[in-house]
C-alpha atoms as a PDB file:
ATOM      1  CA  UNK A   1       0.000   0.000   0.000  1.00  0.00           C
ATOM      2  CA  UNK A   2       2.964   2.668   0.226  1.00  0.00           C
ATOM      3  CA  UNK A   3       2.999   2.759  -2.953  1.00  0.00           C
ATOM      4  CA  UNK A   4      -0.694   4.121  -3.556  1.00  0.00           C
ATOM      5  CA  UNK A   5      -0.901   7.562  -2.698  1.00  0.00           C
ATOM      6  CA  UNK A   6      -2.552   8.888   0.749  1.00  0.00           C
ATOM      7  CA  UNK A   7      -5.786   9.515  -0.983  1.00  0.00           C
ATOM      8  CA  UNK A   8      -6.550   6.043  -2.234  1.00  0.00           C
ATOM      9  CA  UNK A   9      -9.181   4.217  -0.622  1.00  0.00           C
ATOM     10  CA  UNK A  10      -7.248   1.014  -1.132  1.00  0.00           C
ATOM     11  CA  UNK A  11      -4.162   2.167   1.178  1.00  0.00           C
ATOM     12  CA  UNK A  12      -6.378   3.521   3.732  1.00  0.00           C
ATOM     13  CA  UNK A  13      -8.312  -0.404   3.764  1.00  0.00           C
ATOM     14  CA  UNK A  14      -5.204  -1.856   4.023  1.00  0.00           C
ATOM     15  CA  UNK A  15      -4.131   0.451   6.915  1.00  0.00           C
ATOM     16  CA  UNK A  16      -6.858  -0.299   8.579  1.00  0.00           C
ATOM     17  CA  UNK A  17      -6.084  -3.948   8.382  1.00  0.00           C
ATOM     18  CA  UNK A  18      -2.795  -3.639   9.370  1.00  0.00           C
ATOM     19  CA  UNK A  19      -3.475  -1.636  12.497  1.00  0.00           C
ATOM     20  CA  UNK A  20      -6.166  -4.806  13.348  1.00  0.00           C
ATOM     21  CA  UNK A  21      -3.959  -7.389  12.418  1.00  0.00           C
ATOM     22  CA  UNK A  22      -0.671  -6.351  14.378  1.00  0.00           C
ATOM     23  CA  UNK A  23      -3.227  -5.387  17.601  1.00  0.00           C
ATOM     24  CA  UNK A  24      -3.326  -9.020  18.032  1.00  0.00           C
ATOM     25  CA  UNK A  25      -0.057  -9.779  18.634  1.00  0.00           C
ATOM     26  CA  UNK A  26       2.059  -6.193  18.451  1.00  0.00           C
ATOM     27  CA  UNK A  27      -0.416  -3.324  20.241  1.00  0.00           C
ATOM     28  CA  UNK A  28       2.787  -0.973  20.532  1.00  0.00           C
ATOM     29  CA  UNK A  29       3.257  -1.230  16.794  1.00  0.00           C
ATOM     30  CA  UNK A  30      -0.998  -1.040  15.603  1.00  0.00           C
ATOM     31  CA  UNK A  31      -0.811   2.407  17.958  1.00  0.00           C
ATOM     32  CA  UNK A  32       0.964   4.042  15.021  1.00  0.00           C
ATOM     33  CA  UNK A  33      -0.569   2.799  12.229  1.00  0.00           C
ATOM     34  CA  UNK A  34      -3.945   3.685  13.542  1.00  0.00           C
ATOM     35  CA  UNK A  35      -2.645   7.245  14.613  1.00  0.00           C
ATOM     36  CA  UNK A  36      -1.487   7.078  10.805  1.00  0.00           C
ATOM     37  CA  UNK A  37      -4.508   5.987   9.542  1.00  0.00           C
ATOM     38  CA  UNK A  38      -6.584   8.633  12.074  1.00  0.00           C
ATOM     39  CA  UNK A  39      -4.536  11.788  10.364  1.00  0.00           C
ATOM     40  CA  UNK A  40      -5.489  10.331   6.915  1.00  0.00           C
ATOM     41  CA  UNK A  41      -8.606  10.594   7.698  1.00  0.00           C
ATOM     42  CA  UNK A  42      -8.988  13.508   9.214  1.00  0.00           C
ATOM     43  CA  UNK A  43      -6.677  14.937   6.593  1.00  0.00           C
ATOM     44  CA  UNK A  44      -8.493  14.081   2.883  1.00  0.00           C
ATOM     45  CA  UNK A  45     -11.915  12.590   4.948  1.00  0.00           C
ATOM     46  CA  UNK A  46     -12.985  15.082   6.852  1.00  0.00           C
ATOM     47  CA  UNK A  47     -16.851  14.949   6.172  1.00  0.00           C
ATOM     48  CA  UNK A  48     -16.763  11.031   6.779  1.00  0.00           C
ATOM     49  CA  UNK A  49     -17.436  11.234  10.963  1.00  0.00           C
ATOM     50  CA  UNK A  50     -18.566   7.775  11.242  1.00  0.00           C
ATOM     51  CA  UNK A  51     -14.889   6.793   9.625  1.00  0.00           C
ATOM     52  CA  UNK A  52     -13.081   9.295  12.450  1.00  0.00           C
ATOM     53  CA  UNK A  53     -15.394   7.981  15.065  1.00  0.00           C
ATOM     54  CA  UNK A  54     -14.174   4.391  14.150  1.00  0.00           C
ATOM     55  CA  UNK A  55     -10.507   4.933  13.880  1.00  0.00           C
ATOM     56  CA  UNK A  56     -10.924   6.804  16.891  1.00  0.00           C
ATOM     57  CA  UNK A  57     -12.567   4.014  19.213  1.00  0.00           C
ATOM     58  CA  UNK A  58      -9.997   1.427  17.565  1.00  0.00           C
ATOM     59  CA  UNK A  59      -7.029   4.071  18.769  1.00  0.00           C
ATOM     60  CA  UNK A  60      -8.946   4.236  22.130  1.00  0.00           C
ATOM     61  CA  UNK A  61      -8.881   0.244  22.588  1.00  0.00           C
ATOM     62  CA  UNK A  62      -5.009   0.058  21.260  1.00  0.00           C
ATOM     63  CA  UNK A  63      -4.173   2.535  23.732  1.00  0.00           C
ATOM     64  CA  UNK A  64      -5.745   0.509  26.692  1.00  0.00           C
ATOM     65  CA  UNK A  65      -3.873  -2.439  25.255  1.00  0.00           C
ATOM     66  CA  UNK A  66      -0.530  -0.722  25.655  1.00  0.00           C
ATOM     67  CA  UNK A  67      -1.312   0.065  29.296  1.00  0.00           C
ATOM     68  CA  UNK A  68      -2.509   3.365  28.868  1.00  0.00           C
ATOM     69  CA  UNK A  69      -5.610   3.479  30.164  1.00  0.00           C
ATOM     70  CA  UNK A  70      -6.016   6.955  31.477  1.00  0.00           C
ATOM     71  CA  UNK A  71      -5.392   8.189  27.851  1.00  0.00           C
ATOM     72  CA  UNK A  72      -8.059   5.116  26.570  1.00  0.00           C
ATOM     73  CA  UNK A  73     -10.606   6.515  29.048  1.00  0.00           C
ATOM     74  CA  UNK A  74     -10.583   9.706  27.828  1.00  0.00           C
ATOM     75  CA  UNK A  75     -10.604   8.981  24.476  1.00  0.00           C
ATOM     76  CA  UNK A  76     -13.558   6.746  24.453  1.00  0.00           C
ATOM     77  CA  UNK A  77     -16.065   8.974  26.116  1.00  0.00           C
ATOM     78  CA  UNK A  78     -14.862  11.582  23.584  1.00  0.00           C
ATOM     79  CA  UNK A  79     -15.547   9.135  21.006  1.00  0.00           C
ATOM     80  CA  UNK A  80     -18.922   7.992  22.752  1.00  0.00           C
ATOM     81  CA  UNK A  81     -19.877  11.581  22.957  1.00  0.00           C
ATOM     82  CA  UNK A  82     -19.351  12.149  19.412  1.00  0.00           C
ATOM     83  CA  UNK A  83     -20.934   9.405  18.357  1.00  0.00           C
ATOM     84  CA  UNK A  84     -24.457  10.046  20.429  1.00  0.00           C
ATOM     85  CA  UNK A  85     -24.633  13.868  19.321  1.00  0.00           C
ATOM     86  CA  UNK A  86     -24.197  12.631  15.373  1.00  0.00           C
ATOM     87  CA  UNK A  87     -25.884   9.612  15.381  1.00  0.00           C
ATOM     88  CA  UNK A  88     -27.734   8.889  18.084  1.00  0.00           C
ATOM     89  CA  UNK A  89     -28.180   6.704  21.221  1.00  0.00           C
ATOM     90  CA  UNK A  90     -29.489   3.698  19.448  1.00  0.00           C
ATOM     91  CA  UNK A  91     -26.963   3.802  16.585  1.00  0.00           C
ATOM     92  CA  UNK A  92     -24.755   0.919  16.351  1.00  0.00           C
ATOM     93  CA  UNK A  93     -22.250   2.633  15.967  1.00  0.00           C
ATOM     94  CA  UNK A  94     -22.966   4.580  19.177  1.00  0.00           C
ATOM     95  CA  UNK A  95     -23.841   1.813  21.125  1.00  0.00           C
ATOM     96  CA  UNK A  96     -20.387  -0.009  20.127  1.00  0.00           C
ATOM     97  CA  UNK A  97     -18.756   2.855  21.367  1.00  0.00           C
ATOM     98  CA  UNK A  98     -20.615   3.034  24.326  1.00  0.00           C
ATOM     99  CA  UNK A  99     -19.793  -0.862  25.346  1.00  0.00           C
ATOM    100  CA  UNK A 100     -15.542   0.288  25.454  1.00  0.00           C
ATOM    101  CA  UNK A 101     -16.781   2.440  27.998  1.00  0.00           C
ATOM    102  CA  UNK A 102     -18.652  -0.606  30.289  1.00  0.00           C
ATOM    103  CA  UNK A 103     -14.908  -2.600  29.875  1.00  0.00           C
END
């Protein structure tokens, strides 16, 4: 994918991916790719919340991984609250959100 430039919608899937696939076994290494893929997205997809509010909670849960829970915390009831003021309490996306927060 570093090939592609930053706007292509394949390197940003693949990011994605990557930042999954290494949180499995390598949560220090997914914590940059998904800041990476964040700043991409805020970057060239600005208008495309849902996509922020995803790479966001997935940043959130790679942080708690890494021990850094204070930092998690904070970032998933920023996420949650963005998440119920755009879309609702009974969004799915919302209520995903909302379960990081229960642990």
């Amino acid at each position: 994918y570093l090939g592609r430039p930053e706007t292509s919608g394949n390197r940003c899937v693949a990011m994605e991916a990557l930042g999954t696939a290494l949180g499995e076994s390598r949560p220090e290494k997914a914590l940059e790719v998904i800041k990476t893929s964040l700043a991409l997205n805020r970057r060239y997809w600005s208008h495309d919340e849902n996509a922020i509010i995803l790479t966001q909670n997935k940043l959130a849960n790679c942080l708690h991984d890494v021990g850094r829970d204070d930092d998690a915390l904070l970032l998933m009831r920023e996420v949650y609250a963005k998440a119920k003021a755009s879309r609702g309490s009974s969004d799915d996306t919302t209520i995903l959100c909302g379960s990081n927060l229960c642990g």
